[in-house]
Protein backbone atom coordinates (compact mmCIF):
# COMPACT_ATOMS: atom_id res chain seq x y z
CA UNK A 1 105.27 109.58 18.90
CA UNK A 2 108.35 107.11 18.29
CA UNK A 3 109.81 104.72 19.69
CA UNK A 4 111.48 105.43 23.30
CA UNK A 5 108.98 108.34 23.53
CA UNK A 6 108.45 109.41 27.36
CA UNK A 7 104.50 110.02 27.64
CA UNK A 8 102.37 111.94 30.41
CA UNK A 9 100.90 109.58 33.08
CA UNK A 10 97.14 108.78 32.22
CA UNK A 11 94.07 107.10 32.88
CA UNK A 12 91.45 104.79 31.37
CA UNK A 13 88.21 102.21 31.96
CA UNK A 14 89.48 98.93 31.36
CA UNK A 15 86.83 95.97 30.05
CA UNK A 16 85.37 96.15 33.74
CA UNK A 17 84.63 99.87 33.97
CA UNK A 18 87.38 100.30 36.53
CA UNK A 19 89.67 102.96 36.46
CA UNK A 20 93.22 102.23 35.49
CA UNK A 21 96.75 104.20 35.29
CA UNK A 22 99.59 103.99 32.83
CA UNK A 23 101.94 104.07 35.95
CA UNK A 24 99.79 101.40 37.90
CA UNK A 25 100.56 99.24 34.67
CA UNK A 26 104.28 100.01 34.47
CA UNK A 27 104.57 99.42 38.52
CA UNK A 28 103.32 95.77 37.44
CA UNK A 29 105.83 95.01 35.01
CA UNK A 30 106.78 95.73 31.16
CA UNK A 31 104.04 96.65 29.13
CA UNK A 32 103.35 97.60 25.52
CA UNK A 33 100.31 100.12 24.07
CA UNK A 34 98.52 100.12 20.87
CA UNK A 35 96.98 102.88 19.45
CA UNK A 36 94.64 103.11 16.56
CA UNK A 37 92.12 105.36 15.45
CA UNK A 38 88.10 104.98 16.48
CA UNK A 39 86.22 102.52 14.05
CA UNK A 40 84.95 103.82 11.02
CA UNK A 41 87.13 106.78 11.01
CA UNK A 42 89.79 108.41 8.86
CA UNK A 43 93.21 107.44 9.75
């Protein structure tokens, strides 16, 4: 993935358990995403 990548809409469980959307996010307002592997793991 690099910079000015277009990415697939998706889903995750915020800090509350609810459900949330990458395009509910956007629809909000600018946004940035960090990834980084599991704790503990190779990478």
């Amino acid at each position: 993935m690099n910079k000015g990548d277009l990415v697939e809409d998706f889903s995750a469980k915020d800090q509350d358990g609810n459900t949330v959307t990458l395009s509910d996010l956007v629809a909000e307002g600018p946004i940035v995403l960090f990834f980084y592997p599991k704790a503990m793991t190779p990478g």
